[in-house]
N, C-alpha and C. Protein backbone atom coordinates (compact mmCIF):
# COMPACT_ATOMS: atom_id res chain seq x y z
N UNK A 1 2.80 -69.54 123.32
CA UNK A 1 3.13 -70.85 122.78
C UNK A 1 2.14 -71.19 121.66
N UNK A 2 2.16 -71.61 120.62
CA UNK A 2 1.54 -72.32 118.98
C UNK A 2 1.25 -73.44 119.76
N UNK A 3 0.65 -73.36 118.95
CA UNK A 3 -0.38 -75.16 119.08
C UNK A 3 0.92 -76.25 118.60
N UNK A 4 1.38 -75.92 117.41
CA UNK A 4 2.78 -76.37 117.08
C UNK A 4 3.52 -76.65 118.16
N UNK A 5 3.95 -76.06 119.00
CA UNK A 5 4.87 -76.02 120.30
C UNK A 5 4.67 -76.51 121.15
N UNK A 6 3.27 -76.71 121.30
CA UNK A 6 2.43 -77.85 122.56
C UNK A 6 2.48 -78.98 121.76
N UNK A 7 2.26 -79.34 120.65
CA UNK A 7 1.94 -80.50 119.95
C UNK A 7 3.24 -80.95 120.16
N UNK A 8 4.38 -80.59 119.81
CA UNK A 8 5.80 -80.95 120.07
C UNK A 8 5.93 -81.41 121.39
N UNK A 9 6.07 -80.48 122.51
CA UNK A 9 6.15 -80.84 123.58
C UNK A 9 5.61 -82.15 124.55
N UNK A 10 3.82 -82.05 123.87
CA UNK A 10 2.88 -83.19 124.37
C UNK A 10 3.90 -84.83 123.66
N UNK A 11 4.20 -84.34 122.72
CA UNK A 11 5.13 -85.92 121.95
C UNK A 11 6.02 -86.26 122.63
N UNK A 12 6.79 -85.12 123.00
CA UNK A 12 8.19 -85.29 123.74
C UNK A 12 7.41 -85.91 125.24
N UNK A 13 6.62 -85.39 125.71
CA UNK A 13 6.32 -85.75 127.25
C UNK A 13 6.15 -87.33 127.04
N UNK A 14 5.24 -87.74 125.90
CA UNK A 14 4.75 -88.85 125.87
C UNK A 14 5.49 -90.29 125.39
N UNK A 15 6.40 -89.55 124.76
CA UNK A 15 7.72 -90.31 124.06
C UNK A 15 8.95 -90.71 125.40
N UNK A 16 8.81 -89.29 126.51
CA UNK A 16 9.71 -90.16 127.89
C UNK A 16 8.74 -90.83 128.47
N UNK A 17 7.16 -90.87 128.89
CA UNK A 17 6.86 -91.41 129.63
C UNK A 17 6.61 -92.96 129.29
N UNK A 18 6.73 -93.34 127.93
CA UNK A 18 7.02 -94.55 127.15
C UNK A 18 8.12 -95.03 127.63
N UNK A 19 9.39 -94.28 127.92
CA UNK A 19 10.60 -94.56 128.19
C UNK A 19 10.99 -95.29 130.00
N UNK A 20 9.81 -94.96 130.88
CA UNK A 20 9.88 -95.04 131.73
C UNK A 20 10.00 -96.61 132.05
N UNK A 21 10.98 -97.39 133.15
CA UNK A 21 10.45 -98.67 133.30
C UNK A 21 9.71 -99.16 134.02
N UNK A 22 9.42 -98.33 134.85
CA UNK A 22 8.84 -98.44 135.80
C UNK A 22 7.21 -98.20 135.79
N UNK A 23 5.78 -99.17 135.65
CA UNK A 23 4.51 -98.46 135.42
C UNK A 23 3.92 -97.58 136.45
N UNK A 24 4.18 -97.48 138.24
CA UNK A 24 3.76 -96.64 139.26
C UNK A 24 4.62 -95.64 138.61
N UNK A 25 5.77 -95.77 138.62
CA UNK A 25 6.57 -93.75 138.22
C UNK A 25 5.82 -93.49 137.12
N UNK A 26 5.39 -94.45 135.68
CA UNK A 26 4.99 -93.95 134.83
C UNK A 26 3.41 -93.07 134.71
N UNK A 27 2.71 -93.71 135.85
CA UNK A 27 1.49 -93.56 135.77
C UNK A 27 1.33 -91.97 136.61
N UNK A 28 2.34 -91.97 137.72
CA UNK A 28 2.64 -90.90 138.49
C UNK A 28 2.98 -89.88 137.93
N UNK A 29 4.04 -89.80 136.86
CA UNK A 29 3.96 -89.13 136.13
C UNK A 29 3.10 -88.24 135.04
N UNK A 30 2.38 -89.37 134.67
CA UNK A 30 1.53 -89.15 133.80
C UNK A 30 0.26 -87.89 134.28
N UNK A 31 -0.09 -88.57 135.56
CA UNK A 31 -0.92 -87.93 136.37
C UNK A 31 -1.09 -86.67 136.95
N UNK A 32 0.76 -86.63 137.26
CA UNK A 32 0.92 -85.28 138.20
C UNK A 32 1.70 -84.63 137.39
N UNK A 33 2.44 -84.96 137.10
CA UNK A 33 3.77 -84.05 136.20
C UNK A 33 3.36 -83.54 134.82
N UNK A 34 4.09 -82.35 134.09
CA UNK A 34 3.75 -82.15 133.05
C UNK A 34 5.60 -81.42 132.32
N UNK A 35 5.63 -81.84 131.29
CA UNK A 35 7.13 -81.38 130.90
C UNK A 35 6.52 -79.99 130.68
N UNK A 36 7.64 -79.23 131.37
CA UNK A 36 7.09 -77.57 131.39
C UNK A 36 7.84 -76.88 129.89
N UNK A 37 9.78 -77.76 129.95
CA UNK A 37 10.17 -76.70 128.66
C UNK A 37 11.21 -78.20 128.43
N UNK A 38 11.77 -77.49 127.11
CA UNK A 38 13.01 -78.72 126.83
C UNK A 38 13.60 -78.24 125.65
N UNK A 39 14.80 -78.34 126.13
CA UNK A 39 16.09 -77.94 124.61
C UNK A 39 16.75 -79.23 124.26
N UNK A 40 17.97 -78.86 123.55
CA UNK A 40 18.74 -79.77 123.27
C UNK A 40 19.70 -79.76 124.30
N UNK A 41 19.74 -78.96 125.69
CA UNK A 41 20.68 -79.35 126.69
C UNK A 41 19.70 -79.84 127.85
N UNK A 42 18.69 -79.73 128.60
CA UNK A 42 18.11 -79.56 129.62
C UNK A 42 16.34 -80.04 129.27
N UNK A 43 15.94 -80.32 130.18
CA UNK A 43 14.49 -80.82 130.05
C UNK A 43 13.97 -80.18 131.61
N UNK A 44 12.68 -79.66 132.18
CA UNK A 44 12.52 -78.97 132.82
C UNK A 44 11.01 -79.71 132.80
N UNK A 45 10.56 -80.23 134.47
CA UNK A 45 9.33 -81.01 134.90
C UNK A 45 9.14 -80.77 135.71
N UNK A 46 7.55 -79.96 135.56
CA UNK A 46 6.96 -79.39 136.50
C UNK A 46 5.67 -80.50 137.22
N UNK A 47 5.86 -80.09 138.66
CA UNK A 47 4.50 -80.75 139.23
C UNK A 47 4.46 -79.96 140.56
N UNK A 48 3.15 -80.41 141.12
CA UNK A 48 2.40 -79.92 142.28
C UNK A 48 3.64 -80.21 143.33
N UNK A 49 3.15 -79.13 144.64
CA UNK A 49 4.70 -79.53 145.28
C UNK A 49 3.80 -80.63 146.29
N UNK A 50 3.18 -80.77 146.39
CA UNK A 50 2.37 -82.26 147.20
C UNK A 50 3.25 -83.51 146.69
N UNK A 51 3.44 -83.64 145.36
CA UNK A 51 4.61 -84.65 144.75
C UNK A 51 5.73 -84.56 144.96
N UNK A 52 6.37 -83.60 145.49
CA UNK A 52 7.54 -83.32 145.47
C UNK A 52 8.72 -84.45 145.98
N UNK A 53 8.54 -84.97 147.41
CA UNK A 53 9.34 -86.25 147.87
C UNK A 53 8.91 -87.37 147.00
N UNK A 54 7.94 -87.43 146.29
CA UNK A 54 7.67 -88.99 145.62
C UNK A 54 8.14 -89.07 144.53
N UNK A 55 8.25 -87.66 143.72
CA UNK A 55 8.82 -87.67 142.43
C UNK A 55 10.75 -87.33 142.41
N UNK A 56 10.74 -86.86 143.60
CA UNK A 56 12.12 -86.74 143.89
C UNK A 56 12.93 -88.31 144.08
N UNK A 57 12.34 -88.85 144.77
CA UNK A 57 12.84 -90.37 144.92
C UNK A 57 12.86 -90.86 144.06
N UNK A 58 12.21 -90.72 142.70
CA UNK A 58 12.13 -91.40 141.40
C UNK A 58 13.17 -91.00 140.42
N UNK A 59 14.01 -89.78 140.89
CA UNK A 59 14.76 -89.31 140.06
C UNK A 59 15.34 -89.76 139.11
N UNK A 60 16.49 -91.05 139.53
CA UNK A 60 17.26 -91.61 138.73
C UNK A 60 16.06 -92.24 137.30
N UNK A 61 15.14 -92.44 138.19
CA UNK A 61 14.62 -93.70 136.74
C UNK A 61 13.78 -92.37 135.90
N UNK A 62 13.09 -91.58 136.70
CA UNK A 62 13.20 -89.97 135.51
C UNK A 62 14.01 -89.84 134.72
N UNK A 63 15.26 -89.50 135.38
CA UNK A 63 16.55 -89.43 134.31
C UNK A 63 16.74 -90.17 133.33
N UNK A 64 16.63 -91.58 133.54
CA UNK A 64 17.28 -92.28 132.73
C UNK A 64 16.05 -92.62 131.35
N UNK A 65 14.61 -92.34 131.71
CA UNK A 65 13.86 -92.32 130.79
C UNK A 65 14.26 -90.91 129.90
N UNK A 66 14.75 -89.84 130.29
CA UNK A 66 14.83 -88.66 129.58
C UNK A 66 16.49 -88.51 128.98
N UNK A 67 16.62 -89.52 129.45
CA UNK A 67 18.66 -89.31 128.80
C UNK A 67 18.15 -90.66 127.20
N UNK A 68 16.71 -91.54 127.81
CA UNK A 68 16.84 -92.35 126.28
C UNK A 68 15.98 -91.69 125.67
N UNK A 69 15.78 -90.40 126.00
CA UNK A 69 14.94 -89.59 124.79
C UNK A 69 15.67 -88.87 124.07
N UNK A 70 16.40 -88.30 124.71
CA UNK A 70 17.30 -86.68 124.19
C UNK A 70 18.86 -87.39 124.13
N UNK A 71 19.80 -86.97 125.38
CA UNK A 71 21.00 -87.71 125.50
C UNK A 71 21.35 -87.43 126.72
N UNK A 72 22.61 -88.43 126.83
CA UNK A 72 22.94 -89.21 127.95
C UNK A 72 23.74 -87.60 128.65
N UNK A 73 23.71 -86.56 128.18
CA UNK A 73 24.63 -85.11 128.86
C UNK A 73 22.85 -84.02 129.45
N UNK A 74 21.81 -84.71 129.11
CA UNK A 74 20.64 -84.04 129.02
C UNK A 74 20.87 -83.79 130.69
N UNK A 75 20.35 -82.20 131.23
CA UNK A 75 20.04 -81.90 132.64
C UNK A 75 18.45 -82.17 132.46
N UNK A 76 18.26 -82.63 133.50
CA UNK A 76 16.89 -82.25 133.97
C UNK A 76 16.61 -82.18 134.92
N UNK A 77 15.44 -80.83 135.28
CA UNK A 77 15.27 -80.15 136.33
C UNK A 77 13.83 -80.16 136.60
N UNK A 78 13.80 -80.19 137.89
CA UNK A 78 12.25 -80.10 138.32
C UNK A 78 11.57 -79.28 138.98
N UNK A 79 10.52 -78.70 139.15
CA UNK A 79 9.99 -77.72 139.22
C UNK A 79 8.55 -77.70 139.65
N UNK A 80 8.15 -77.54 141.18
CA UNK A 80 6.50 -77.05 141.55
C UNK A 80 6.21 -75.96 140.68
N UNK A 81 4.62 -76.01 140.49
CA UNK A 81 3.92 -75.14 139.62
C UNK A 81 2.89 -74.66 140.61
């Protein structure tokens, strides 16, 4: 990965977690999660599997911060690291 490609990515992470409405999911996020990859179909978020039920319950409002980033057909998938 280019520094280019992280620099992109770090924007994109930081540009949904702006999106979030919620400040506990946002901060949770912020904390534990890290956007692992992302196209123009799919977005892919990785975290510790210790998060796993807390960030799972958050799903919808995940989603809906990452459908007002990209679009409303965007998958996103999640993923222990």
């Amino acid at each position: 990965m280019t520094n280019i490609d992280k620099s992109e990515k770090e924007e994109k992470w930081e540009l949904i977690l702006s999106k979030v409405e919620l400040t506990s999911v946002k901060m949770l996020l912020s904390q534990q999660a890290e956007l692992a990859s992302f196209n123009s179909n799919k977005v892919e978020i990785a975290f510790s599997s210790t998060w796993f039920n807390m960030i799972e319950m958050r799903r919808l409002i995940i989603e809906n911060a990452v459908k007002k980033v990209f679009s409303e057909q965007t998958i996103v998938e999640f993923h222990m690291r």
